[in-house]
Protein backbone atom coordinates (compact mmCIF):
# COMPACT_ATOMS: atom_id res chain seq x y z
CA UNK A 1 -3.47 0.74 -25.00
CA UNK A 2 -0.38 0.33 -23.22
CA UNK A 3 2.64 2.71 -24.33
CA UNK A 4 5.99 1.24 -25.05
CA UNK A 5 8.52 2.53 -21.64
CA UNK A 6 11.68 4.18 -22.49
CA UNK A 7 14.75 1.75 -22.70
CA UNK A 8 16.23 1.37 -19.72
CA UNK A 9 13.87 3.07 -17.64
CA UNK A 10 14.22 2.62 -13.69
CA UNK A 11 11.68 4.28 -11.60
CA UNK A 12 7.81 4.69 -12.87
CA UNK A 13 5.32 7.21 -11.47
CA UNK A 14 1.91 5.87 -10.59
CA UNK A 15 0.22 6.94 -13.67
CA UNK A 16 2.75 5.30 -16.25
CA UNK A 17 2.57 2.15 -14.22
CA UNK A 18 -1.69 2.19 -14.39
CA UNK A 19 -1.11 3.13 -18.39
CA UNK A 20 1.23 0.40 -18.94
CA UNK A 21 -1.25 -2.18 -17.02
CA UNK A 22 -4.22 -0.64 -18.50
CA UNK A 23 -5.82 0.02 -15.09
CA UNK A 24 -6.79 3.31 -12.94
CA UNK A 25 -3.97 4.92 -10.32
CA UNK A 26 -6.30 4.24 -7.89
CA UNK A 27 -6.13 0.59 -8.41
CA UNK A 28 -2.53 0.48 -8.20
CA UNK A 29 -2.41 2.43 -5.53
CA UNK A 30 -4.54 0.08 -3.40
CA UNK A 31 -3.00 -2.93 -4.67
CA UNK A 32 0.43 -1.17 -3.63
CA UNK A 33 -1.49 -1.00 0.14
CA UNK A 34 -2.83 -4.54 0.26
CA UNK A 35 0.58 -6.11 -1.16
CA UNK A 36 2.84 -3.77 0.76
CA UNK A 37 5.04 -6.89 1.57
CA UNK A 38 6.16 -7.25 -1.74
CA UNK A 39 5.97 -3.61 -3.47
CA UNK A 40 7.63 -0.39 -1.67
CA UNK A 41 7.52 2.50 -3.91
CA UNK A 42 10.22 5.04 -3.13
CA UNK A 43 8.52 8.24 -1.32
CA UNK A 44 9.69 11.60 -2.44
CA UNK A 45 9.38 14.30 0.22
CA UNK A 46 6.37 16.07 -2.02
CA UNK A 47 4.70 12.11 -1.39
CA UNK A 48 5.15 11.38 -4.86
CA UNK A 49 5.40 7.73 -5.34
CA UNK A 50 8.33 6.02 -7.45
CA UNK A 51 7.89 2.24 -8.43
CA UNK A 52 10.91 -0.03 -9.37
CA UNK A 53 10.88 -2.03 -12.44
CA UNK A 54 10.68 -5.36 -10.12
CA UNK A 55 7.24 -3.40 -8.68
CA UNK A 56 5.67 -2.75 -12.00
CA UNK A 57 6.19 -6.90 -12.64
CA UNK A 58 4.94 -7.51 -9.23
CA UNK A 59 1.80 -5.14 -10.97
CA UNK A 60 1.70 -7.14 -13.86
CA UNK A 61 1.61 -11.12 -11.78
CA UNK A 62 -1.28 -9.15 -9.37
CA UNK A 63 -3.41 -8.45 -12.36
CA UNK A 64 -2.38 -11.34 -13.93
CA UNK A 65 -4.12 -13.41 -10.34
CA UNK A 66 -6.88 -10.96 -9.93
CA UNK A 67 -8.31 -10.83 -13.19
CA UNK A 68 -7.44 -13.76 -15.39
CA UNK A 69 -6.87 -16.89 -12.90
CA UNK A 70 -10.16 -14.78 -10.81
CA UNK A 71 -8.24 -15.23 -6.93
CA UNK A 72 -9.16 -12.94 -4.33
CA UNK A 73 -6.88 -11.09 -2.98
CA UNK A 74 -6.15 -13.38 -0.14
CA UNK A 75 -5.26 -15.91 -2.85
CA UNK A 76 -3.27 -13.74 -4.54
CA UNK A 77 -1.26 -12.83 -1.50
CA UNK A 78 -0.54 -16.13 -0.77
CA UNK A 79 0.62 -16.93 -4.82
CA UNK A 80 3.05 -14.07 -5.05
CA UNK A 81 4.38 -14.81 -1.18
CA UNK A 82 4.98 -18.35 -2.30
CA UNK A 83 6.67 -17.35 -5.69
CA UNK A 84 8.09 -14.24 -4.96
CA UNK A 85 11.75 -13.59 -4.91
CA UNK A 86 13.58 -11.94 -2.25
CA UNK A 87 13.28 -8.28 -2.34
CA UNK A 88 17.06 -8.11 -2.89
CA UNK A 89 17.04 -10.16 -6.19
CA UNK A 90 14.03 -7.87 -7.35
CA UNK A 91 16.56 -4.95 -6.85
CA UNK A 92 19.79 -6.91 -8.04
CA UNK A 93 18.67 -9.07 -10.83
CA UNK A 94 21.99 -10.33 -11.62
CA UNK A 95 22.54 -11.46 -8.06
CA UNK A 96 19.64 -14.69 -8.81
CA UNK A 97 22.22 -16.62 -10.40
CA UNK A 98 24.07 -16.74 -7.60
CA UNK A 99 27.18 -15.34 -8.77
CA UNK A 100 28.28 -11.47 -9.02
CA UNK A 101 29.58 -10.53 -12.33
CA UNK A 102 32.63 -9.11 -12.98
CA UNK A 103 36.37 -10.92 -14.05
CA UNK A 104 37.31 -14.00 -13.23
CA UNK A 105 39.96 -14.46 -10.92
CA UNK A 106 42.77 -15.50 -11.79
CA UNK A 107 44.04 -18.53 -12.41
CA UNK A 108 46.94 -18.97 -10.04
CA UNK A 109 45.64 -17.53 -7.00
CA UNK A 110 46.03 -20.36 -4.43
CA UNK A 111 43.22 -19.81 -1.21
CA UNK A 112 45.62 -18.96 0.96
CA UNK A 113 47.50 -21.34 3.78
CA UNK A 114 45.49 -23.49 5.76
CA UNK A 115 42.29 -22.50 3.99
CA UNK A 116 40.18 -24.86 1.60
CA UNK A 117 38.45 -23.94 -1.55
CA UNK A 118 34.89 -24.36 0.11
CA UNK A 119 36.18 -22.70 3.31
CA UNK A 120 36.92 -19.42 1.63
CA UNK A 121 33.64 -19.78 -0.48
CA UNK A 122 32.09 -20.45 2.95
CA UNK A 123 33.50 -17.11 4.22
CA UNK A 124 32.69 -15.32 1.15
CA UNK A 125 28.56 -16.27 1.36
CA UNK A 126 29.03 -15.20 4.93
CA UNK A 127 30.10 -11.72 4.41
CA UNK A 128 27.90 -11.81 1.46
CA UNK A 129 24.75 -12.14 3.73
CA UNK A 130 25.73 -9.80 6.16
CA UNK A 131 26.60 -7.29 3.32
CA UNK A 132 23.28 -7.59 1.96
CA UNK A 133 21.73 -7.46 5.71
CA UNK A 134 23.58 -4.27 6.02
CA UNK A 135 22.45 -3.24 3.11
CA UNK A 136 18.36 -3.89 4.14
CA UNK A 137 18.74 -1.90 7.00
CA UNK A 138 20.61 1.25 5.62
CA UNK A 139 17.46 0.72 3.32
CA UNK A 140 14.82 0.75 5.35
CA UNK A 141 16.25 3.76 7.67
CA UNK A 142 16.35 5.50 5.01
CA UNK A 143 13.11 5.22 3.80
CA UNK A 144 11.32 8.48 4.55
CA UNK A 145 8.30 8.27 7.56
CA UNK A 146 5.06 8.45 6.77
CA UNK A 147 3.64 11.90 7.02
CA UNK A 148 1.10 12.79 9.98
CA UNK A 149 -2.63 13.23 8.47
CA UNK A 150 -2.90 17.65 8.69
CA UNK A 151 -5.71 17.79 10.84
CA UNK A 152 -9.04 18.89 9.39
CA UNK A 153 -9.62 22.94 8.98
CA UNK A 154 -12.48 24.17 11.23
CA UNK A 155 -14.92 26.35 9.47
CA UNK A 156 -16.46 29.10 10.93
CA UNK A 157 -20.21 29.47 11.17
């Protein structure tokens, strides 16, 4: 039986996300190789595994395809690729809306000479994009190699 996660818990290990989905680590650590696309744990330098809470729903939708609705994993590939959101809005739910939070500005700031209303908002999903593009890469060079297999001990006779 599934326990209930802490409140406002970020990162899971491998073995609370196979408790919560009722399956073995092993399972979600192949699932987490043949859907690499849409789920990149965070990889501690002992090679510990950290899953976001946008991974363990990606979890949930792949056992949802493989075991309910019966699709290979081919099929189910292809579902989540179709349906998926961008890794970004996994990361920064509030971001799907389209709008950051925060306060409203104010009322009597004009756009500035010479510029439009949609011209500024032009400008501002510009930077946005390249913000966020910034943002992928810092990401991704960050992300920490993949160790070299040790090579296997020779035994002595």
């Amino acid at each position: 039986m599934p326990k209930k996660l802490p409140e406002g818990q970020l990162l899971f290990k491998t073995g609370e996300i196979a408790e919560q989905l009722d399956i073995q680590p092993s399972v979600v650590r192949y699932w987490e190789k043949e859907f690499a696309r849409h789920i990149k744990p965070i990889r501690l330098d002992s090679g510990r595994r950290l899953y976001r809470k946008g991974d363990l729903d990606t979890f949930a939708e792949i056992k949802r395809l493989l075991r309910v609705e019966r699709l290979t994993v081919e099929g189910a590939k292809l579902r989540i690729a179709r349906s998926a959101l961008p890794r970004r809005n996994r990361l920064f739910p509030d971001l799907e809306t389209g709008r950051l939070e925060g306060p409203e500005p104010a009322a009597d700031v004009a756009p500035g000479p010479g510029r439009s209303e949609e011209a500024l908002r032009k400008l501002l999903e510009e930077v946005r994009r390249e913000l966020f593009g910034l943002r992928d890469f810092l990401m991704s060079a960050s992300e920490p190699s993949r160790r070299e297999p040790r090579p296997a001990s020779r035994k002595k006779a």
